[in-house]
Protein backbone atom coordinates (compact mmCIF):
# COMPACT_ATOMS: atom_id res chain seq x y z
CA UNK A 1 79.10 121.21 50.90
CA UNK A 2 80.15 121.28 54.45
CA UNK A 3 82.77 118.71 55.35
CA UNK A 4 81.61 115.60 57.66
CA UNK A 5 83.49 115.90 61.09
CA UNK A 6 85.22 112.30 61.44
CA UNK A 7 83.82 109.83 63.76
CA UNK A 8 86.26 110.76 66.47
CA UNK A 9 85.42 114.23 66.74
CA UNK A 10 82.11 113.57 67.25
CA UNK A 11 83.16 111.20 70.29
CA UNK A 12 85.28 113.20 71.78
CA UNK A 13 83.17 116.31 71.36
CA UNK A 14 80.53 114.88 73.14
CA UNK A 15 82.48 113.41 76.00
CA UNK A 16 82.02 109.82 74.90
CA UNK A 17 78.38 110.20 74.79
CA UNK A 18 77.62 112.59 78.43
CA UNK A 19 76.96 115.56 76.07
CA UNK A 20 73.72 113.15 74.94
CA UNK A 21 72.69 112.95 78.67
CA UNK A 22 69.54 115.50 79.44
CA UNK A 23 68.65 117.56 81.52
CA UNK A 24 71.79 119.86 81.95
CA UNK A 25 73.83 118.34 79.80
CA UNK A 26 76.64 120.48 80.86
CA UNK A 27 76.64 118.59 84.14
CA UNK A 28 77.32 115.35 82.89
CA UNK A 29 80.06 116.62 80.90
CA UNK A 30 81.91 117.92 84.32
CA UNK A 31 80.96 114.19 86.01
CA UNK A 32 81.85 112.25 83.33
CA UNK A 33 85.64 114.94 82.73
CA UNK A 34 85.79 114.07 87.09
CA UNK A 35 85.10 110.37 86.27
CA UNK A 36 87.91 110.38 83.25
CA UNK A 37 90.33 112.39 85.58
CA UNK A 38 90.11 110.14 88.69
CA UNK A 39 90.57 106.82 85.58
CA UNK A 40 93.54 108.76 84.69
CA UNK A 41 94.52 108.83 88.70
CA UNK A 42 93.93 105.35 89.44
CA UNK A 43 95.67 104.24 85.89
CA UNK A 44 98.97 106.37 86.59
CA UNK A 45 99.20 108.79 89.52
CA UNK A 46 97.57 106.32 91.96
CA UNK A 47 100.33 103.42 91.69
CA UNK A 48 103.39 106.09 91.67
CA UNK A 49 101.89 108.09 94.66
CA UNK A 50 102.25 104.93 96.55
CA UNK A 51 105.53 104.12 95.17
CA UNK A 52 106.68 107.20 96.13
CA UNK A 53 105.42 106.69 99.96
CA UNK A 54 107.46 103.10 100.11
CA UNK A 55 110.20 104.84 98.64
CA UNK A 56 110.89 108.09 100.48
CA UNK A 57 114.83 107.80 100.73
CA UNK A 58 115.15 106.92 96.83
CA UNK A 59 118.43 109.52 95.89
CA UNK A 60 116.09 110.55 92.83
CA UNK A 61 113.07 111.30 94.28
CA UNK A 62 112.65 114.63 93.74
CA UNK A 63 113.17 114.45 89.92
CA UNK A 64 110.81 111.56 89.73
CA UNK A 65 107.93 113.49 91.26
CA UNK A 66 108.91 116.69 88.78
CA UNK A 67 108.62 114.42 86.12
CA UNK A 68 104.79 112.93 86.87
CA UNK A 69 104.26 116.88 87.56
CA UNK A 70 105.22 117.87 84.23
CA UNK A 71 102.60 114.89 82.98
CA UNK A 72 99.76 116.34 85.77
CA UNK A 73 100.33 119.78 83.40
CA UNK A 74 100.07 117.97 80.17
CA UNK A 75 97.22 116.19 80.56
CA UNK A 76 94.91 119.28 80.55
CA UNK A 77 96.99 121.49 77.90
CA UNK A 78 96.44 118.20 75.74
CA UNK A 79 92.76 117.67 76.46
CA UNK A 80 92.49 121.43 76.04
CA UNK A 81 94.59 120.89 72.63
CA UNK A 82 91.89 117.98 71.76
CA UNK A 83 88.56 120.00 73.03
CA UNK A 84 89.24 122.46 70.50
CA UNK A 85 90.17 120.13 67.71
CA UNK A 86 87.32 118.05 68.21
CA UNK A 87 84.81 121.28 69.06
CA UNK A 88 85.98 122.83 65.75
CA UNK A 89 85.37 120.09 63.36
CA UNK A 90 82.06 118.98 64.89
CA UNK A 91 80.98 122.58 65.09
CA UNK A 92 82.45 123.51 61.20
CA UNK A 93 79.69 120.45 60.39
CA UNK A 94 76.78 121.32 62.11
CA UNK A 95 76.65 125.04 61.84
CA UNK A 96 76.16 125.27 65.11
CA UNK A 97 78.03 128.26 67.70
CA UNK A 98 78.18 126.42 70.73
CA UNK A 99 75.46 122.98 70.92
CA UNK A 100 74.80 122.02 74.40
CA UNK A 101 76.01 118.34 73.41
CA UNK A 102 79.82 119.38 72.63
CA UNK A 103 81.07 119.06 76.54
CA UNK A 104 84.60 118.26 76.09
CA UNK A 105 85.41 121.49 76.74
CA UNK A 106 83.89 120.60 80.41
CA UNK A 107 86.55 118.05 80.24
CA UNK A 108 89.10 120.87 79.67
CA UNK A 109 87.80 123.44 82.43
CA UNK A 110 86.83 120.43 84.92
CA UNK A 111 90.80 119.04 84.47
CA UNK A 112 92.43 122.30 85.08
CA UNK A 113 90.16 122.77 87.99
CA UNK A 114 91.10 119.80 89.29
CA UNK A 115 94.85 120.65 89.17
CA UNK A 116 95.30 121.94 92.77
CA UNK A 117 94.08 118.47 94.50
CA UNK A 118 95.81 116.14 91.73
CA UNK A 119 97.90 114.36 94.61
CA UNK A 120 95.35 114.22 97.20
CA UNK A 121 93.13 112.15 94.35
CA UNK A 122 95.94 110.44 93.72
CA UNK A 123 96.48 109.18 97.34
CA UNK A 124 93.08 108.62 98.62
CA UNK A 125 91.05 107.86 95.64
CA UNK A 126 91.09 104.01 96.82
CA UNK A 127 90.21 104.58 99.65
CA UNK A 128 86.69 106.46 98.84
CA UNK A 129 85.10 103.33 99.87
CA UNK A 130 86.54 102.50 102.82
CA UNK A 131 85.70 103.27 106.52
CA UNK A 132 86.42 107.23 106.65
CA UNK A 133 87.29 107.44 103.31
CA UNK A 134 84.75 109.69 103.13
CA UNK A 135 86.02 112.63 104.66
CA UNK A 136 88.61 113.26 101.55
CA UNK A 137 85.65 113.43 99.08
CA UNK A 138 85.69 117.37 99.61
CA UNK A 139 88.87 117.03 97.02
CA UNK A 140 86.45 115.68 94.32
CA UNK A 141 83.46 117.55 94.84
CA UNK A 142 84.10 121.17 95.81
CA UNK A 143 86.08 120.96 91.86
CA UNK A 144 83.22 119.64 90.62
CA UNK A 145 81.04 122.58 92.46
CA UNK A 146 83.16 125.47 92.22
CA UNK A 147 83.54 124.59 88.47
CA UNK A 148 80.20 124.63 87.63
CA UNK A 149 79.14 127.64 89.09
CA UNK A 150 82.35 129.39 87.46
CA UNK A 151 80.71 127.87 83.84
CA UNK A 152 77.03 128.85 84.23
CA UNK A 153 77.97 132.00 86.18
CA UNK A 154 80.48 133.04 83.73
CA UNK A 155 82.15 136.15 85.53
CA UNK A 156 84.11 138.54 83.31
CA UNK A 157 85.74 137.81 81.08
CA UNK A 158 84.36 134.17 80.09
CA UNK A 159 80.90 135.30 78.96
CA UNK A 160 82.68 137.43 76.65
CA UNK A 161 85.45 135.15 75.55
CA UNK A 162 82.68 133.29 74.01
CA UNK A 163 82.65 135.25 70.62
CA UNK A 164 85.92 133.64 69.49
CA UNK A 165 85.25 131.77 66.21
CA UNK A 166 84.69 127.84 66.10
CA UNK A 167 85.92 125.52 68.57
CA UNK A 168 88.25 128.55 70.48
CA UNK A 169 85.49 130.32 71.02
CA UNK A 170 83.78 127.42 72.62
CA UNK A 171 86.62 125.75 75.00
CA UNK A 172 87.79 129.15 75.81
CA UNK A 173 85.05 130.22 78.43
CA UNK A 174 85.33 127.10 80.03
CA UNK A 175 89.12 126.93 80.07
CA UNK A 176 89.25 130.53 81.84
CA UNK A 177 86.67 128.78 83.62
CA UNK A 178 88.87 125.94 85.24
CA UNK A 179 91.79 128.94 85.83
CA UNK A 180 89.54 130.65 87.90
CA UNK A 181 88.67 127.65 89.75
CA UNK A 182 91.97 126.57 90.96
CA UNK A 183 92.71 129.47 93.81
CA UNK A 184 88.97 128.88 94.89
CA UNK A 185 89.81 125.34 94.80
CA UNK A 186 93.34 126.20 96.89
CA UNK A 187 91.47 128.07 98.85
CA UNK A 188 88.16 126.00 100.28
CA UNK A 189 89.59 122.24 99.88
CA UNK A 190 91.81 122.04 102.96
CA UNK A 191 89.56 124.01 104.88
CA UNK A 192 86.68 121.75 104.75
CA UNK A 193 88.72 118.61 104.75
CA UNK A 194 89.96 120.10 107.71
CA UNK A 195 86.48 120.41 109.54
CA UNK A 196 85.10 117.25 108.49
CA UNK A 197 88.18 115.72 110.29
CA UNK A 198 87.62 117.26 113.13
């Protein structure tokens, strides 16, 4: 008899639900992993980031910021860690290779791919709704874009990763995903925030 995947697994799997979300459920698994990163801004990067700006001549600055960097690298190895858990289980249950409703492993790809602009999230994420805020929104949405066509492109070798067994095989794709994503990322971000504030 297979073995029930614990409640947990099937929440997390499913990205608290977004995996549920039709059409393209994919897509809502990449908005809701943005959605959960910029919570995770606001909650802990956002408040330091302006710390940091009032205090500039602090003597122990620059091992402060190393330390929230070391935490803006853990938090996608760890949701990586807990896609695959979570995939596994849910997956070892339902007999299924890769359901369209497990989309945590968006939340993997989408975080990593979100690496390269972590601070300017962090900065400007309040003000999205202010006057001009707009103009930084190019650090949210070409991740979003360049992520997505990365996972339903799937360039060599991501299409092929796929064949790993269980929940590897299924956070794996979008994992190399999110790698490929951050040059792009590095790349096309301060060039169009550049134009638009022109």
């Amino acid at each position: 008899m297979t073995k029930k995947a614990p409640r947990w697994a099937w929440l997390v799997a499913t990205g608290f639900g977004s995996g549920c979300l039709r059409p393209a459920p994919g897509t809502w698994g990449s908005l809701s992993g943005l959605a959960a990163w910029c919570l995770l801004s606001v909650l802990i990067a956002t408040p330091f980031s302006t710390w940091v700006l009032e205090h500039r001549a602090h003597p122990h600055l620059g091992y402060i910021i190393y330390g929230v960097e070391v935490l803006f690298i853990l938090a996608p190895l760890a949701m990586t860690w807990l896609a695959v858990r979570a995939s596994d289980l849910v997956a070892a249950q339902t007999g299924e290779k890769d359901p369209g409703y497990i989309v945590i492993d968006e939340w993997a790809g989408m975080w990593i791919t979100l690496w390269p602009v972590r601070w300017e999230i962090a900065q400007n994420l309040p003000r999205l709704t202010s006057h001009g805020g707009w103009r930084w929104a190019p650090a949210l949405l070409v991740p979003f874009l360049v992520f997505r066509l990365l996972d339903i492109w799937k360039p060599w070798p991501i299409h092929q990763i796929q064949v790993l067994p269980g929940g590897d095989g299924i956070v794996a794709d979008d994992v190399v995903a999110g790698l490929y994503g951050i040059p792009i990322v590095m790349l096309l971000t301060p060039m169009i925030m550049h134009l638009l504030a022109r």
